[in-house]
N, C-alpha and C. Protein backbone atom coordinates (compact mmCIF):
# COMPACT_ATOMS: atom_id res chain seq x y z
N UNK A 1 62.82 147.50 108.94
CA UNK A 1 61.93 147.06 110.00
C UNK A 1 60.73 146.35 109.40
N UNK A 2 60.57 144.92 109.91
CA UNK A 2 59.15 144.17 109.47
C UNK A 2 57.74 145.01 110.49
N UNK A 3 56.80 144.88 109.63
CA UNK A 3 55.81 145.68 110.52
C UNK A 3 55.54 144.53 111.70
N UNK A 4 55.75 143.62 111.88
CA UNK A 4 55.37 142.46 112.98
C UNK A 4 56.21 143.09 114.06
N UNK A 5 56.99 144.04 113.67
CA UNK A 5 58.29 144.25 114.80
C UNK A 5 57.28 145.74 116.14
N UNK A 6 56.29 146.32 115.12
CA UNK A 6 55.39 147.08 115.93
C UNK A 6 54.43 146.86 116.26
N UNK A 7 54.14 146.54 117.82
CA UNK A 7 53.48 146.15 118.46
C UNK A 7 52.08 147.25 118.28
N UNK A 8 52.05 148.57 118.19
CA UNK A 8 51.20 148.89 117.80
C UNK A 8 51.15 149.90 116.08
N UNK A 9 50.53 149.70 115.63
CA UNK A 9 49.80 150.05 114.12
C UNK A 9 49.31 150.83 114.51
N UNK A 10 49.62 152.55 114.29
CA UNK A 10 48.84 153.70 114.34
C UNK A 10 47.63 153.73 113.07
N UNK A 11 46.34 153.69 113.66
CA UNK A 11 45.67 154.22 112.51
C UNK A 11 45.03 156.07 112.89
N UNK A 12 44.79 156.15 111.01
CA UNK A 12 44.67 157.55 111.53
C UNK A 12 42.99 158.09 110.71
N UNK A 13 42.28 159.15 111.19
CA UNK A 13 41.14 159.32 111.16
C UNK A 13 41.06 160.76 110.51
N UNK A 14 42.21 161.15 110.67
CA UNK A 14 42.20 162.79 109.77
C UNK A 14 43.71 163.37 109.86
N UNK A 15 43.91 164.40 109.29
CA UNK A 15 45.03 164.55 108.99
C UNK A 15 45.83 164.87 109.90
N UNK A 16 45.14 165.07 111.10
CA UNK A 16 46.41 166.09 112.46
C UNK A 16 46.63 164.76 112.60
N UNK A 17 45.98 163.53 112.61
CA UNK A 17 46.67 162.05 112.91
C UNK A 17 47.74 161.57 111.87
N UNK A 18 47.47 161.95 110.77
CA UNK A 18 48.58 162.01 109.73
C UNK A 18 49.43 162.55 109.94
N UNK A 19 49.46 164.12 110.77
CA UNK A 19 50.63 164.69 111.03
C UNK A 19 51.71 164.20 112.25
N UNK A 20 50.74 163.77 112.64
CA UNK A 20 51.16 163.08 114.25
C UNK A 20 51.91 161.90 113.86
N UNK A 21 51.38 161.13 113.28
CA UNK A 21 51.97 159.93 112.54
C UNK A 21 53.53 159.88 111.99
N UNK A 22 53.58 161.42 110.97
CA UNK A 22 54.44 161.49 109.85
C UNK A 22 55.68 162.10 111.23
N UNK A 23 55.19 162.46 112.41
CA UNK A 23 56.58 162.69 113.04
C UNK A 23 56.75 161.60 114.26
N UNK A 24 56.15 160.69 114.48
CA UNK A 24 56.58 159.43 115.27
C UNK A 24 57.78 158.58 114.51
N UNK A 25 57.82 157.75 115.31
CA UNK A 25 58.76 157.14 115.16
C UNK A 25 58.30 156.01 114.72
N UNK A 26 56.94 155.84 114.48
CA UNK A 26 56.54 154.29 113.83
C UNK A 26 56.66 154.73 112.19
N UNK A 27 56.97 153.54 111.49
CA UNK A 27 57.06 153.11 110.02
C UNK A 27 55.40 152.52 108.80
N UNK A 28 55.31 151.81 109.99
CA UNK A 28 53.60 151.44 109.39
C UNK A 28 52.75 152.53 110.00
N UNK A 29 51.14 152.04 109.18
CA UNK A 29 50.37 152.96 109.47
C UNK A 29 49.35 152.72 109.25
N UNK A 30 47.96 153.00 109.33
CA UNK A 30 46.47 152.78 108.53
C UNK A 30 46.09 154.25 108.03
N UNK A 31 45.70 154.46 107.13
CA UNK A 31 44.62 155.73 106.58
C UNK A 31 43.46 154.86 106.54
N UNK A 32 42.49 155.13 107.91
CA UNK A 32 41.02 154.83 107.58
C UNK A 32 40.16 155.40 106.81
N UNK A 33 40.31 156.96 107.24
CA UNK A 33 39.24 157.46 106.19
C UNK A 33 40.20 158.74 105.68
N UNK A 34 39.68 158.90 104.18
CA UNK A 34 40.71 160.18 103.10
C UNK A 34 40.08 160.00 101.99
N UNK A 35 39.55 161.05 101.89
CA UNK A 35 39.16 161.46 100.70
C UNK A 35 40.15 161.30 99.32
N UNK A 36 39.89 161.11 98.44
CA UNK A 36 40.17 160.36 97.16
C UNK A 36 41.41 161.28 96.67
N UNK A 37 40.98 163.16 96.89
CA UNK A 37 41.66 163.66 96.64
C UNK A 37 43.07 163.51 97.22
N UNK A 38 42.79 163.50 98.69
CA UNK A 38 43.77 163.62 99.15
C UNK A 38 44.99 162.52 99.72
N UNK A 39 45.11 161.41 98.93
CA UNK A 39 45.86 160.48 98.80
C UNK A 39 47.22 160.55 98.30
N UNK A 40 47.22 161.38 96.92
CA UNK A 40 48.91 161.54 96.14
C UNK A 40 49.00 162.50 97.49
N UNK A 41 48.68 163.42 97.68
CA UNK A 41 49.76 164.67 98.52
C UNK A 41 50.33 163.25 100.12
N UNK A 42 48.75 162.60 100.76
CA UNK A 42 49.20 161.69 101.63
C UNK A 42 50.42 160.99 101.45
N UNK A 43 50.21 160.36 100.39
CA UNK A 43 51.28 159.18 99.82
C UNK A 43 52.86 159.91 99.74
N UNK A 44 52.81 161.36 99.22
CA UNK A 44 54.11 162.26 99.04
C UNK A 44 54.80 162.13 100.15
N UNK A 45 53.80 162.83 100.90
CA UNK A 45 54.66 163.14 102.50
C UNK A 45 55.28 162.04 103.37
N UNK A 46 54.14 160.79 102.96
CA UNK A 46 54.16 159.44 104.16
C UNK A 46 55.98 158.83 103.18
N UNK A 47 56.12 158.77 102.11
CA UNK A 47 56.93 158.63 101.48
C UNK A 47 58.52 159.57 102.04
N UNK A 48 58.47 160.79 101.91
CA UNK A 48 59.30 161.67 102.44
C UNK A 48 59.66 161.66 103.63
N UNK A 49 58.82 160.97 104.52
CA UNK A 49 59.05 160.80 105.98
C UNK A 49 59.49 158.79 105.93
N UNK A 50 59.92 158.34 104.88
CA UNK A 50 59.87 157.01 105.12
C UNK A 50 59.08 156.20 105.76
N UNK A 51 57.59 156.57 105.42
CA UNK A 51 56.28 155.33 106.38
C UNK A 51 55.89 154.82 105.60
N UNK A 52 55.23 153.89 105.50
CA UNK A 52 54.42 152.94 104.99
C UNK A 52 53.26 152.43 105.33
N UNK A 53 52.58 153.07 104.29
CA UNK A 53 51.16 153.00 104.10
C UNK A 53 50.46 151.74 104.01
N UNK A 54 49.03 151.32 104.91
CA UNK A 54 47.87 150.49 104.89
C UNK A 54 46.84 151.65 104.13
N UNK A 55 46.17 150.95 103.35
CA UNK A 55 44.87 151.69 103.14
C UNK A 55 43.47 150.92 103.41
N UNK A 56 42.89 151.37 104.39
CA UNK A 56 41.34 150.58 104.53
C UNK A 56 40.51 151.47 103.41
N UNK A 57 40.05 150.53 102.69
CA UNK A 57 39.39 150.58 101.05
C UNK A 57 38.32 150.60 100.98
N UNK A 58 37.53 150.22 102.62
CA UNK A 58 36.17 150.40 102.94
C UNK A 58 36.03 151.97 103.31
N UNK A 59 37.08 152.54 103.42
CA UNK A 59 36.66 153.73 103.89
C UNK A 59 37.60 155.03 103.10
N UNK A 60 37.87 154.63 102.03
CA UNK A 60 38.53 155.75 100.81
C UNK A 60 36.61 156.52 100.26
N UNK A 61 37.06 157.81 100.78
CA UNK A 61 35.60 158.85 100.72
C UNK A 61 36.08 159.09 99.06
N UNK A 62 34.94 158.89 97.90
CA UNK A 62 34.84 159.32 96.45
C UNK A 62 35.45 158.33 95.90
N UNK A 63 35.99 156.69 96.11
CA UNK A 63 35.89 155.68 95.78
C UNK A 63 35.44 154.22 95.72
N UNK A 64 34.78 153.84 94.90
CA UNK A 64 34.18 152.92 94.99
C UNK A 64 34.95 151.36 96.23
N UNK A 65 34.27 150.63 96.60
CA UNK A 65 34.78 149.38 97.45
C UNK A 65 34.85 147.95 97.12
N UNK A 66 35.67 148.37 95.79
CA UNK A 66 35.37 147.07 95.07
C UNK A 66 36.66 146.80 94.48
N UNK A 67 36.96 145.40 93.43
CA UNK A 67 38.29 145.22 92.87
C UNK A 67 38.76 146.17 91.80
N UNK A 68 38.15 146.60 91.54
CA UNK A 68 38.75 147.88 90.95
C UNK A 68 39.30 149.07 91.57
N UNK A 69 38.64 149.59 92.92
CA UNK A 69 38.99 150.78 93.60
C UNK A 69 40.31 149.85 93.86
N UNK A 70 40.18 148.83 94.29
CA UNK A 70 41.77 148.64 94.89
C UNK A 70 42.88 148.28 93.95
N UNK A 71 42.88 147.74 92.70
CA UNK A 71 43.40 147.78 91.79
C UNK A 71 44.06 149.20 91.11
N UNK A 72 42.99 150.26 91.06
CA UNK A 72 43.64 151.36 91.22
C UNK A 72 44.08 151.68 92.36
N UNK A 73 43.89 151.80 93.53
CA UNK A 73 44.93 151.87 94.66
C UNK A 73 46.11 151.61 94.95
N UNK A 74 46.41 150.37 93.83
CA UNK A 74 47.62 149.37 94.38
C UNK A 74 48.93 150.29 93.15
N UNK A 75 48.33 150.29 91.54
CA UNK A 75 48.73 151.00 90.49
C UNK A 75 48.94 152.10 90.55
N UNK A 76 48.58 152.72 91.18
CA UNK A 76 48.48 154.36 91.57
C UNK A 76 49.87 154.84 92.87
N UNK A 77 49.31 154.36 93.80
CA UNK A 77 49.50 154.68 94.87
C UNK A 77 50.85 153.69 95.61
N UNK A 78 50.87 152.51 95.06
CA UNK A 78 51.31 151.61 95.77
C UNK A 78 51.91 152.11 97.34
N UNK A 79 50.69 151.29 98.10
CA UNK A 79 50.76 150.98 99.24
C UNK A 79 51.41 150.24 99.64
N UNK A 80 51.75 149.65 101.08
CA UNK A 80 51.82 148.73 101.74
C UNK A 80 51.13 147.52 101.60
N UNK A 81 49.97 147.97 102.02
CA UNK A 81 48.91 147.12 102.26
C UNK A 81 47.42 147.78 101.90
N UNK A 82 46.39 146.61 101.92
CA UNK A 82 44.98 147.21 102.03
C UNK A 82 44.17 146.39 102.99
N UNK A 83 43.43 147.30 103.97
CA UNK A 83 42.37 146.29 104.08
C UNK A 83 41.40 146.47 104.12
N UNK A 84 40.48 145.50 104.29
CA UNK A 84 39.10 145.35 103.49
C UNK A 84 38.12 144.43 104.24
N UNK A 85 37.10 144.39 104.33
CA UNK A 85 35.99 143.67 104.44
C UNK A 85 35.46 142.57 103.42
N UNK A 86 35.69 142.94 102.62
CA UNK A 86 35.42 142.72 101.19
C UNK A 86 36.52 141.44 100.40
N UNK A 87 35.91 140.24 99.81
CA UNK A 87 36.67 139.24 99.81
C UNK A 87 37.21 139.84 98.49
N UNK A 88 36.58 139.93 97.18
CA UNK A 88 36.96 140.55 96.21
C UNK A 88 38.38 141.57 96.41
N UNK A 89 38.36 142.62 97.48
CA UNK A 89 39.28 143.44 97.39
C UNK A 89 40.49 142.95 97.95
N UNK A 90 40.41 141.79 98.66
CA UNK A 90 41.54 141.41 99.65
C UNK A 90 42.14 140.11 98.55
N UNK A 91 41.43 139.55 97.36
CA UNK A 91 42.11 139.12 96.42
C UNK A 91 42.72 139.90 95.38
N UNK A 92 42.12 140.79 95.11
CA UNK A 92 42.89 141.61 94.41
C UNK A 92 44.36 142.28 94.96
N UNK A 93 44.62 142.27 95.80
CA UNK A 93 45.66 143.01 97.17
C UNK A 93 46.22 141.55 96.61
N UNK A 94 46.20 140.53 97.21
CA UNK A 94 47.17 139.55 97.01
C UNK A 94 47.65 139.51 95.55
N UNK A 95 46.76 139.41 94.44
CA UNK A 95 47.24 140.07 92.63
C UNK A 95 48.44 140.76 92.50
N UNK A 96 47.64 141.91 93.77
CA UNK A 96 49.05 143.16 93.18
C UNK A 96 50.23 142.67 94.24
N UNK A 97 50.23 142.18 94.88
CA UNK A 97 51.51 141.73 95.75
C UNK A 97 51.52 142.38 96.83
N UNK A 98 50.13 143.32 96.91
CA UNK A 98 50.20 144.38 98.45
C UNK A 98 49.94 143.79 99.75
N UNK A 99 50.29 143.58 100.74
CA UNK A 99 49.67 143.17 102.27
C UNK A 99 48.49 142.97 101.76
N UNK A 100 47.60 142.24 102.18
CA UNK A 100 46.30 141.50 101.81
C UNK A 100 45.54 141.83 103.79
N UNK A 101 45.15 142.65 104.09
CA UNK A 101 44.01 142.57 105.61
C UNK A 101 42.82 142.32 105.45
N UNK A 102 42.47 140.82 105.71
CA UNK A 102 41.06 140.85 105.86
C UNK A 102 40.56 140.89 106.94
N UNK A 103 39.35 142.44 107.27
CA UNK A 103 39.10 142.91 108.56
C UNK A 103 37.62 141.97 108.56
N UNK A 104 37.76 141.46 109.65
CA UNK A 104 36.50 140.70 110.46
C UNK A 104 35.72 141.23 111.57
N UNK A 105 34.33 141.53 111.44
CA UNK A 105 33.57 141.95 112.59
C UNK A 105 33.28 140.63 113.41
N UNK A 106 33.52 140.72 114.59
CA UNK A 106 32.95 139.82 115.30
C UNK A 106 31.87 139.95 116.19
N UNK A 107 30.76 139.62 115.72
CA UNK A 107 29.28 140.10 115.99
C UNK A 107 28.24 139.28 116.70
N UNK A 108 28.56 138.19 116.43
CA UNK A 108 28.27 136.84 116.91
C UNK A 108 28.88 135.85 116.79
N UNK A 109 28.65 134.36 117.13
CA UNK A 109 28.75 132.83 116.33
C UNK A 109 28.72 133.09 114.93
N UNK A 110 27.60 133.16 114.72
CA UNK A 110 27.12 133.20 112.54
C UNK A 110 28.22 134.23 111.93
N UNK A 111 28.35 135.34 112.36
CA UNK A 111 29.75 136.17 111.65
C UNK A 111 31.06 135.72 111.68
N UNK A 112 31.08 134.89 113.23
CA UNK A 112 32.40 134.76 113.00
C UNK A 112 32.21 133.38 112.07
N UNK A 113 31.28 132.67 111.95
CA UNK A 113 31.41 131.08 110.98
C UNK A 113 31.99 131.63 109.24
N UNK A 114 30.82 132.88 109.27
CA UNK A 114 31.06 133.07 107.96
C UNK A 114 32.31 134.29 107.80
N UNK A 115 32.58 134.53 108.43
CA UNK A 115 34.22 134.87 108.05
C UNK A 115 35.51 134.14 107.99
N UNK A 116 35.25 132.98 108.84
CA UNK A 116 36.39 131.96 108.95
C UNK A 116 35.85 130.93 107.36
N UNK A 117 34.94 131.31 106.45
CA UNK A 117 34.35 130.73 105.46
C UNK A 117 35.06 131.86 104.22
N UNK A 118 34.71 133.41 104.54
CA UNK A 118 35.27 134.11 103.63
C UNK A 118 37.03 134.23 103.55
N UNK A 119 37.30 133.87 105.08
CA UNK A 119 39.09 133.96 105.06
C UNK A 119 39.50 132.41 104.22
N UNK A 120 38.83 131.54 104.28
CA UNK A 120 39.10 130.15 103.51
C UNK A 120 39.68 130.11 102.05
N UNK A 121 38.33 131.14 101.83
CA UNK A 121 38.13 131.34 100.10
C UNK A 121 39.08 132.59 99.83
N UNK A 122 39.27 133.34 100.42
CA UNK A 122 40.52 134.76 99.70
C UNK A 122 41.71 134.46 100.18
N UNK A 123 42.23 133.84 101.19
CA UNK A 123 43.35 133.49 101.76
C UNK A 123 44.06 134.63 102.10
N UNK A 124 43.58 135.66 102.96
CA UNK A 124 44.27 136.93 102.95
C UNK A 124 45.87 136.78 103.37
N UNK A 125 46.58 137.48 103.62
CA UNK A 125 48.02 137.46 104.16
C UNK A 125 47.54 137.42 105.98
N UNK A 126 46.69 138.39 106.20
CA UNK A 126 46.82 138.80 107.56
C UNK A 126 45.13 139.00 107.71
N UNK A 127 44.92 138.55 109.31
CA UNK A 127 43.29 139.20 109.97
C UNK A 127 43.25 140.03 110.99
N UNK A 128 42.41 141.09 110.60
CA UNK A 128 41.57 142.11 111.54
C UNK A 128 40.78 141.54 112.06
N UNK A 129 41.23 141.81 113.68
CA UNK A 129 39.74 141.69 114.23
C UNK A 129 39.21 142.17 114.85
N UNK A 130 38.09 142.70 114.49
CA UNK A 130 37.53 143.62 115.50
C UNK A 130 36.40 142.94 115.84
N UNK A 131 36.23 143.61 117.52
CA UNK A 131 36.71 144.70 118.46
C UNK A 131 37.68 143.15 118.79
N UNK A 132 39.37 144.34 119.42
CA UNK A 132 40.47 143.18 119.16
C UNK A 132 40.68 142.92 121.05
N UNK A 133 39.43 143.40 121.61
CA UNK A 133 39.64 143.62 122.98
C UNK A 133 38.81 141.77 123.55
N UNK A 134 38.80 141.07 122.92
CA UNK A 134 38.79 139.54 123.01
C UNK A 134 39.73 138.63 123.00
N UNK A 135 40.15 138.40 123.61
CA UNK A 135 41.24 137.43 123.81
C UNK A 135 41.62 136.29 122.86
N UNK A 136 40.49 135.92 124.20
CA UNK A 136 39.96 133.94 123.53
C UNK A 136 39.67 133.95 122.06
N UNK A 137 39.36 134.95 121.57
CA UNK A 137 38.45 135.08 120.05
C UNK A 137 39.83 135.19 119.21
N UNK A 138 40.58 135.72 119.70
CA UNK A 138 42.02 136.35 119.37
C UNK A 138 42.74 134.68 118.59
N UNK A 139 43.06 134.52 119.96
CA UNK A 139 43.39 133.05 120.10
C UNK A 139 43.01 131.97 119.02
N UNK A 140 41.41 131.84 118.96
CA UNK A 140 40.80 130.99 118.67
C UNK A 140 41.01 131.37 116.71
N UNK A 141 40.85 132.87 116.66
CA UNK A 141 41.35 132.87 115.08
C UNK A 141 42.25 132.51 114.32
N UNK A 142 43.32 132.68 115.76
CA UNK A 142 44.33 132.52 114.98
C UNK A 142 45.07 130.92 115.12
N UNK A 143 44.48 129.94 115.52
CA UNK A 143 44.90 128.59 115.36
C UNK A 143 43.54 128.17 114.47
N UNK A 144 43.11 128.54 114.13
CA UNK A 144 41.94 128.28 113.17
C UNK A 144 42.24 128.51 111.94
N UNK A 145 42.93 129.92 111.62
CA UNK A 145 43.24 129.82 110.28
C UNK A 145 44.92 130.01 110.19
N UNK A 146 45.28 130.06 110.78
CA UNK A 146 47.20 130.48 110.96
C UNK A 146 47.70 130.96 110.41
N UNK A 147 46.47 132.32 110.29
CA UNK A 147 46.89 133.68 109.68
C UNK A 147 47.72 134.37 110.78
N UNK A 148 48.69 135.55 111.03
CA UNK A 148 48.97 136.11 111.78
C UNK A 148 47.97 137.38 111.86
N UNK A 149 47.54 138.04 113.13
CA UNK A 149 46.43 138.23 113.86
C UNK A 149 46.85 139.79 114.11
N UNK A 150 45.77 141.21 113.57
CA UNK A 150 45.85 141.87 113.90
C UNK A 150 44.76 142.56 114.54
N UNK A 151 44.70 142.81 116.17
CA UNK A 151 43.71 143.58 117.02
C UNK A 151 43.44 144.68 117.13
N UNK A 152 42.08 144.71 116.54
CA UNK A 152 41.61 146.51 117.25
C UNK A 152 40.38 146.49 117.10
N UNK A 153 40.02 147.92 117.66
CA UNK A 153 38.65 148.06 118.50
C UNK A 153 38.58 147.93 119.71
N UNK A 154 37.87 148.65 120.37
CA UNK A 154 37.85 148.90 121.58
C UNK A 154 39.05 148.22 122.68
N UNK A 155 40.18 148.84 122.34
CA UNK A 155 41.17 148.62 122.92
C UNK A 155 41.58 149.92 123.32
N UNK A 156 41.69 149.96 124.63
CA UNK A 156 41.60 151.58 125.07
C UNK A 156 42.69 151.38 125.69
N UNK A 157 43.29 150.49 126.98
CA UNK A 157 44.40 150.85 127.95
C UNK A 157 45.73 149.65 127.53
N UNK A 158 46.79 150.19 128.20
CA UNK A 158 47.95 149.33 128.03
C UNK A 158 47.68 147.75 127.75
N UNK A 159 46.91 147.64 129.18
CA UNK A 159 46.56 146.10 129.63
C UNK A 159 45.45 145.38 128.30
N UNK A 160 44.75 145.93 127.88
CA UNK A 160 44.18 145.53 126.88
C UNK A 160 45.15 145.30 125.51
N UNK A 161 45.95 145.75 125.18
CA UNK A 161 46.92 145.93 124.54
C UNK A 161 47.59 144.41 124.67
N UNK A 162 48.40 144.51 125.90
CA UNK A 162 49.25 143.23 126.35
C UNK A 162 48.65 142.18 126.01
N UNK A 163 47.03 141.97 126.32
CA UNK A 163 46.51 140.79 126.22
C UNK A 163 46.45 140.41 125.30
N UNK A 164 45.51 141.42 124.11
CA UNK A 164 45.54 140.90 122.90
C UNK A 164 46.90 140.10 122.05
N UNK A 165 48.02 141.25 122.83
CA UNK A 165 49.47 140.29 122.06
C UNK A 165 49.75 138.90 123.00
N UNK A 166 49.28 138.91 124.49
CA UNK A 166 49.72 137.45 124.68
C UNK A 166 49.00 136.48 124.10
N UNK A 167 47.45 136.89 123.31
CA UNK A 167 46.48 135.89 122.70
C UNK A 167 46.83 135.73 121.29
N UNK A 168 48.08 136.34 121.02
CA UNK A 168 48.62 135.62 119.79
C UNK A 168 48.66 136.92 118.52
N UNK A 169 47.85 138.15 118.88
CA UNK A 169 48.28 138.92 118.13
C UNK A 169 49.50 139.51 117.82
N UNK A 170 50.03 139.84 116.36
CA UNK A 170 50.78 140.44 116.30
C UNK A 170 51.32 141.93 116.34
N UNK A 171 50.21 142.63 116.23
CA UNK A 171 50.03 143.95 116.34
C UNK A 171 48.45 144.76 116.70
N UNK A 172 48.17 145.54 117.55
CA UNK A 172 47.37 146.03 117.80
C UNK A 172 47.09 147.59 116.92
N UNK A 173 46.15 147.87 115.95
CA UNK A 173 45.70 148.45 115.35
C UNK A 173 45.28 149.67 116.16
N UNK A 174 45.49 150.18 116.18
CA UNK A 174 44.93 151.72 117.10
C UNK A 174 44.62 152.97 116.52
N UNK A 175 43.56 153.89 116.83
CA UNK A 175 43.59 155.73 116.44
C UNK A 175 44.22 156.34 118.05
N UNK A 176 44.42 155.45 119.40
CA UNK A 176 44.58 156.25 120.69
C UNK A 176 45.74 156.68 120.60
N UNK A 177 45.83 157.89 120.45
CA UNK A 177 47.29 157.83 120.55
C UNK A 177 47.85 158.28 122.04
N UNK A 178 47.74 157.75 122.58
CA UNK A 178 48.00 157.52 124.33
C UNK A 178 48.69 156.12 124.14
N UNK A 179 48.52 155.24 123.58
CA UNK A 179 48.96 154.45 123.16
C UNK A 179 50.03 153.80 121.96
N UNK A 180 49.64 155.31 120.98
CA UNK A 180 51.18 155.57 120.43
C UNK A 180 52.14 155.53 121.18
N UNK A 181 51.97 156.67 121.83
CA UNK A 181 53.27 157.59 122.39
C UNK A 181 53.89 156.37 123.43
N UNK A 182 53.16 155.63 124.48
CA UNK A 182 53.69 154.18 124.98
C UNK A 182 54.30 153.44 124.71
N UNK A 183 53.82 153.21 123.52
CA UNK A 183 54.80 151.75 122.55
C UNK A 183 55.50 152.73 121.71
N UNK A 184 55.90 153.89 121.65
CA UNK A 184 56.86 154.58 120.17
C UNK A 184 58.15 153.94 121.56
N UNK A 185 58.49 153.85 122.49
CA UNK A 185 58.89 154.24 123.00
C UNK A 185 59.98 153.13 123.15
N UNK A 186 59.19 151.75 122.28
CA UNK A 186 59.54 150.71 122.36
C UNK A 186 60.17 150.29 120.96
N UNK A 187 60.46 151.55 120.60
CA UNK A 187 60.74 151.04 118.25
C UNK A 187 62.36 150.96 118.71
């Protein structure tokens, strides 16, 4: 299964979401936040259950957020993917051959100029965007850079969901799992 094939990307925030995760029926995944320690035992299980791991690198608790934390991430751990804020880390991800996410806040005009400036220069594989509950913004990223487009943030109901994928996303990023259990339904 290509992860483009799941409409939604469970992310997870602690481990009962890990557990929740490791018995769905989805294959991809995000670990937002996990402590440093607890990555090999993560990686064991997500492995044993056949999933495949994203790691957001901005939010590994007792590692640094830089090309090195993800360099060891990629050597260590090999993930899926990483993503990042961070142009440095989302080149290094392309180095190691991992999914490359470069996550974008969209905060204003000036953030989004200078992210469609930082996605230029790292050439990620794929974009985050948050909050992915914008359509037009959706849209507008993704014929701008013709990256394929992943939504989240404040995406709470079905219908928010739908939209973001008719605005060109490919997958909606989520912790709701009200919204798991909806789309598992669809693997």
């Amino acid at each position: 299964m290509d992860i483009r094939c799941q409409k939604i990307i469970p992310t997870m925030k602690t481990m009962k979401d890990f557990e929740k995760f490791l018995n769905s029926r989805y294959i991809y995944g995000v670990l937002l936040e996990v402590h440093i320690s607890q990555l090999k035992s993560v990686f064991h299980y997500a492995r044993q259950h056949g999933k495949k791991l994203i790691i957001h690198t901005d939010l590994v608790q007792g590692l640094s957020h830089d090309e090195h934390a993800a360099e060891y991430l990629c050597q260590e751990f090999h993930p899926y993917g990483l993503i990042s804020t961070r142009g440095n880390v989302i080149t290094k991800a392309r180095q190691k051959k991992v999914l490359a996410i470069q996550r974008i806040f969209l905060l204003d005009s000036h953030a989004l100029e200078k992210s469609y400036q930082l996605i230029e220069k790292t050439e990620p594989d794929c974009i985050e965007v948050i909050p992915g509950a914008m359509p037009h913004i959706i849209r507008e990223v993704k014929e701008r850079t013709g990256k394929p487009i992943y939504a989240g943030g404040l995406i709470r109901t079905v219908d928010d969901v739908e939209r973001a994928l008719e605005a060109g996303a490919v997958s909606v990023t989520t912790s709701n799992k009200d919204l798991w259990k909806h789309y598992e339904c669809f693997l």
